[in-house]
N, C-alpha and C. Protein backbone atom coordinates (compact mmCIF):
# COMPACT_ATOMS: atom_id res chain seq x y z
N UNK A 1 0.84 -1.15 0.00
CA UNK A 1 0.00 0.00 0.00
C UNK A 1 0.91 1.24 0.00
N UNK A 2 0.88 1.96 -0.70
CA UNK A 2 1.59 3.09 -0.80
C UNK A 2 0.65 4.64 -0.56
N UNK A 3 1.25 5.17 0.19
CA UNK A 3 0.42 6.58 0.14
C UNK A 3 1.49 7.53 -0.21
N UNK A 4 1.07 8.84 -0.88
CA UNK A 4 1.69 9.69 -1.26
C UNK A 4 1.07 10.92 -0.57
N UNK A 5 2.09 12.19 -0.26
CA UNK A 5 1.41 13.49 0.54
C UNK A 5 1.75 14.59 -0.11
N UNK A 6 0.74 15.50 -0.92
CA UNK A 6 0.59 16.57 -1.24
C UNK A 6 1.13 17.65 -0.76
N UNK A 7 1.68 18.77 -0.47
CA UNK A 7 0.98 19.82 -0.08
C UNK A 7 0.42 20.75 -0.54
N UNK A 8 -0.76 20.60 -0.71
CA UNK A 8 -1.22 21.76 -1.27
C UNK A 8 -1.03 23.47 -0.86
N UNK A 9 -1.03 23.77 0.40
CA UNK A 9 -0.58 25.13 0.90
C UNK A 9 0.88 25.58 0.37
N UNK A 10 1.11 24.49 0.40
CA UNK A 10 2.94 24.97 -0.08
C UNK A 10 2.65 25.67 -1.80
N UNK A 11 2.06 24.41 -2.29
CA UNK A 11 1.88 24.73 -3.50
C UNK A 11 0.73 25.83 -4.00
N UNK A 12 -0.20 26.34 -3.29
CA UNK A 12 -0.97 27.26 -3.52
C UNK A 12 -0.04 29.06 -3.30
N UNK A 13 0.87 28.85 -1.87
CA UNK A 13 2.14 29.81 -1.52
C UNK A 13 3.01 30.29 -3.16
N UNK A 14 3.48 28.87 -3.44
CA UNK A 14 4.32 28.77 -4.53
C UNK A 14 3.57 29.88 -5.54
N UNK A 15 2.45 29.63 -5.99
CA UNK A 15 1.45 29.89 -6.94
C UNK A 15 1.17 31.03 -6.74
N UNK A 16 0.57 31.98 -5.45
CA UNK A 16 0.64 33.27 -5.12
C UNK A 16 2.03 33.58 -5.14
N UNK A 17 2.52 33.86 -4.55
CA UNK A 17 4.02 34.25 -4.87
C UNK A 17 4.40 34.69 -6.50
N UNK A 18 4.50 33.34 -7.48
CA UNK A 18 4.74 33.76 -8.72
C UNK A 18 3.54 34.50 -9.52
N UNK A 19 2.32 34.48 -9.20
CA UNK A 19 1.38 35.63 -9.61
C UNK A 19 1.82 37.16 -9.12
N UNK A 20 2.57 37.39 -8.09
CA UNK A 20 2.55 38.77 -7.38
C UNK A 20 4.03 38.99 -8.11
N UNK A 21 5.11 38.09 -7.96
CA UNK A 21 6.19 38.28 -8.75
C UNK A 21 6.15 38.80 -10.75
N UNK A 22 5.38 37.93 -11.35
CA UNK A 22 4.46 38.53 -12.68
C UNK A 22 3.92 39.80 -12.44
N UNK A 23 3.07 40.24 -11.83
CA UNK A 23 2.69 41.36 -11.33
C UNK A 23 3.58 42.79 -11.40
N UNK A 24 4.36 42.29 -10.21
CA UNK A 24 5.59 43.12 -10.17
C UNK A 24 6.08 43.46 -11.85
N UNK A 25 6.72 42.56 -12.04
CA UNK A 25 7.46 42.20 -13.16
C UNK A 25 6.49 43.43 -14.46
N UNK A 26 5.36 43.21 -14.48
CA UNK A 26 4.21 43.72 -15.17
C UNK A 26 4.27 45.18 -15.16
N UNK A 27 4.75 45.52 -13.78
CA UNK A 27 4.49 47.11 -13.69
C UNK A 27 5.83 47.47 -13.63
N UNK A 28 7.04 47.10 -13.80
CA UNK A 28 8.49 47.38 -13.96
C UNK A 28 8.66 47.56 -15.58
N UNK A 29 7.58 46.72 -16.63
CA UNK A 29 8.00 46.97 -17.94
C UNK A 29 7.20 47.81 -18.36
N UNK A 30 6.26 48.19 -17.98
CA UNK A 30 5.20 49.34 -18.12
C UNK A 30 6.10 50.57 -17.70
N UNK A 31 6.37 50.98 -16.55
CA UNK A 31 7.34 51.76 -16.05
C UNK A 31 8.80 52.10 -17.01
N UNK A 32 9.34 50.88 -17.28
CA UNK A 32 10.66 51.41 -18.25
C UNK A 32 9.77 51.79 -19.51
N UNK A 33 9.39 51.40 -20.03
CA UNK A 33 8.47 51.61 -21.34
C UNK A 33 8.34 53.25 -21.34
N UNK A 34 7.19 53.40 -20.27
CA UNK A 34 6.92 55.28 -20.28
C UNK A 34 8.02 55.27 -20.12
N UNK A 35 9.13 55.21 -19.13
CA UNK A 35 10.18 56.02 -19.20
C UNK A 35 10.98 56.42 -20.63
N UNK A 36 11.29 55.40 -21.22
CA UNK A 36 11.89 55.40 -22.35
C UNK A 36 11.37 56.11 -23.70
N UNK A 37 9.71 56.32 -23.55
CA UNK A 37 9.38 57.04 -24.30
C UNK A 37 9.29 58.85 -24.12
N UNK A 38 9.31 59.26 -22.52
CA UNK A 38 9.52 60.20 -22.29
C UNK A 38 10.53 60.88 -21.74
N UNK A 39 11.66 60.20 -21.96
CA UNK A 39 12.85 60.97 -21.10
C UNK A 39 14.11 60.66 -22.74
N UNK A 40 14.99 62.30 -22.70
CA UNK A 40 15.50 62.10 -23.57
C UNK A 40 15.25 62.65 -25.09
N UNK A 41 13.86 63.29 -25.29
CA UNK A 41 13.28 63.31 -26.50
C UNK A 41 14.06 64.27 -27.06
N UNK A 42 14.64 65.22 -26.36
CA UNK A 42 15.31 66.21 -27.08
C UNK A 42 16.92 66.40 -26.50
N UNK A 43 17.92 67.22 -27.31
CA UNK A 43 19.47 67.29 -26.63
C UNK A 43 19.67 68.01 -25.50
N UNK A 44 18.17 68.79 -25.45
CA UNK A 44 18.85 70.05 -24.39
C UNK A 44 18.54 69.56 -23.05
N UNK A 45 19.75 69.61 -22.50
CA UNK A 45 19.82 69.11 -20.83
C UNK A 45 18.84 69.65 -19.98
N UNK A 46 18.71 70.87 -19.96
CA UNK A 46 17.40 71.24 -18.78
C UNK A 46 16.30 70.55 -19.29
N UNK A 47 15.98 70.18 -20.43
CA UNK A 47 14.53 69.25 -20.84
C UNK A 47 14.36 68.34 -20.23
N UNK A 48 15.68 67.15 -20.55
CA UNK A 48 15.90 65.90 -19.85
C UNK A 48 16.10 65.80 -18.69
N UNK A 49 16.44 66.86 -17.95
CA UNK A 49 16.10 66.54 -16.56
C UNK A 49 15.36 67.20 -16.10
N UNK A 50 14.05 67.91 -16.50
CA UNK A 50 13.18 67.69 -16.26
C UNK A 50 12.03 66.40 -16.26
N UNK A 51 12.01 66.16 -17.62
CA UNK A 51 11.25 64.54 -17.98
C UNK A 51 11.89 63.85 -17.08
N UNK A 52 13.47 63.56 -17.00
CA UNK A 52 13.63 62.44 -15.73
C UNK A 52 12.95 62.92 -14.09
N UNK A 53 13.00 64.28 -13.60
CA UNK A 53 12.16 64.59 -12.40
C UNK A 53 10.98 63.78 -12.81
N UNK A 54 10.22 64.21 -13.71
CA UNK A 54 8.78 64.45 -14.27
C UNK A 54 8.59 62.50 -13.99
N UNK A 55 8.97 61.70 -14.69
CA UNK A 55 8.61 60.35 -13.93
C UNK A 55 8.90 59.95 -13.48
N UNK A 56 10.44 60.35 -12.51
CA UNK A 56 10.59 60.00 -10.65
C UNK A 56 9.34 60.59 -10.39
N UNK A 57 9.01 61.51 -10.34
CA UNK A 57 8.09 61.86 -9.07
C UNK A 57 6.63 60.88 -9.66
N UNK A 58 6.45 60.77 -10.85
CA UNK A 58 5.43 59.71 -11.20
C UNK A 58 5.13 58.51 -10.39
N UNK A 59 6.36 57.90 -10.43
CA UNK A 59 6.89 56.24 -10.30
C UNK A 59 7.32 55.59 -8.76
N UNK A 60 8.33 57.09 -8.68
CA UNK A 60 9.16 56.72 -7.27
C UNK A 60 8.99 57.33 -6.15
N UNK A 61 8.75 58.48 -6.58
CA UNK A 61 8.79 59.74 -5.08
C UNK A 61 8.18 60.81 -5.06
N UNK A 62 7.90 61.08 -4.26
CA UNK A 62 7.13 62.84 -3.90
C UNK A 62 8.20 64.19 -5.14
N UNK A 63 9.02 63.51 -4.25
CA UNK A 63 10.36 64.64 -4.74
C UNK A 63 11.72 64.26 -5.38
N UNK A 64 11.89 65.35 -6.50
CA UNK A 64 13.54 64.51 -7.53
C UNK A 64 13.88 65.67 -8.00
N UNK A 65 15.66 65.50 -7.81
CA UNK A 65 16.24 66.60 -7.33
C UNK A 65 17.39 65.85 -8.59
N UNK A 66 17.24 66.97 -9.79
CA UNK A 66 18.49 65.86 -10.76
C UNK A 66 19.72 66.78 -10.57
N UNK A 67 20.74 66.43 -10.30
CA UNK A 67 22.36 66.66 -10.14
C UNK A 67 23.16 66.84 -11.36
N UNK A 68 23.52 67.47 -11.92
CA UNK A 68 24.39 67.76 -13.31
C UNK A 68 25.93 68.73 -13.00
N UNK A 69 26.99 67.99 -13.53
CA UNK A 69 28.60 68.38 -13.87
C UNK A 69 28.04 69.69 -14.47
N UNK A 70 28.63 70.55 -14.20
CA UNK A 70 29.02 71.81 -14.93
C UNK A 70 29.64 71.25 -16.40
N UNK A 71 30.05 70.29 -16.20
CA UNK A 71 31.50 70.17 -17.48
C UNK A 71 30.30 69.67 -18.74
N UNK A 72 29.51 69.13 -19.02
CA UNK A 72 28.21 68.94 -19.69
C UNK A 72 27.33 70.30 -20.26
N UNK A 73 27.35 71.20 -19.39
CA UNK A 73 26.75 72.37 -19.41
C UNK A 73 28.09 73.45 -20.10
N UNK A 74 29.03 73.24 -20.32
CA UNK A 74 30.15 74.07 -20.58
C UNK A 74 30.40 73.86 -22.19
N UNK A 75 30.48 74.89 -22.88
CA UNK A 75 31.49 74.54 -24.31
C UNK A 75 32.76 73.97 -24.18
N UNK A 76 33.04 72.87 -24.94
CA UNK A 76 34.17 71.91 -24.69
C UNK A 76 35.75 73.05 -24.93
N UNK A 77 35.56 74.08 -25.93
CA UNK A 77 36.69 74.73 -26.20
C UNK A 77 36.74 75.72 -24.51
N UNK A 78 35.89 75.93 -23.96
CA UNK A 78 36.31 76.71 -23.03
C UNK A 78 37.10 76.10 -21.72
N UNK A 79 35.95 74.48 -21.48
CA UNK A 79 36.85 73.44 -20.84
C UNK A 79 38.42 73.37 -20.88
N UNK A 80 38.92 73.60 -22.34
CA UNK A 80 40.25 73.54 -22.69
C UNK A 80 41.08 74.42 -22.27
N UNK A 81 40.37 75.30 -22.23
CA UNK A 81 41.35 76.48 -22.07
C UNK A 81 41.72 76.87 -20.54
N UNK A 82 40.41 76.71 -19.78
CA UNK A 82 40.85 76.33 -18.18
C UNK A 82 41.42 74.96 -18.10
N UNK A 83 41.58 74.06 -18.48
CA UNK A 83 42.74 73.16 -18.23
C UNK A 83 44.32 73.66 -18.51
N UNK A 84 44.32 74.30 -19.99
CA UNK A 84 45.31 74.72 -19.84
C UNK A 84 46.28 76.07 -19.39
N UNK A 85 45.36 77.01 -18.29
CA UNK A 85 45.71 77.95 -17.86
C UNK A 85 45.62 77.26 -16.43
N UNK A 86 45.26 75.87 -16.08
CA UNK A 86 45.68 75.37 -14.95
C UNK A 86 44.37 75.32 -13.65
N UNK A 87 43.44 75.65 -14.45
CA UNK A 87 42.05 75.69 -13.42
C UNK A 87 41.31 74.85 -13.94
């Protein structure tokens, strides 16, 4: 006589779990998606970091605070020329 033991709770756990993980998963490619269609559209830096604020605060947070190098914001010939006067 042989008996065999299920568990079903384990396996119902298993089963919720990978529905909420899909889920997740669901609203992470939705998320890069808008992102990718709205961040970037144009060269000029104050745009793009605006659109990147614009869906942090969508997605992630109350508040987004974007950080930018001067050296991005600078004409590359002027860069040069304070390097080579030593500043």
């Amino acid at each position: 006589m042989g008996f065999e033991y299920v568990d079903r709770t384990a396996e119902q756990a298993v089963a919720a779990c990978q529905r909420e993980r899909d889920r997740w998963l669901q609203r992470r490619l939705i998320m890069i998606n808008e992102a990718s269609t709205r961040i970037g559209t144009t060269l000029d830096t104050a745009r793009t970091a605006q659109e990147l604020a614009d869906v942090g605060t969508d997605h992630f947070a109350d508040l987004v605070t974007v950080d930018l190098l001067d050296s991005p914001l600078q004409d590359p010939r002027d860069r040069r020329k304070g390097a080579a006067a030593g500043g």
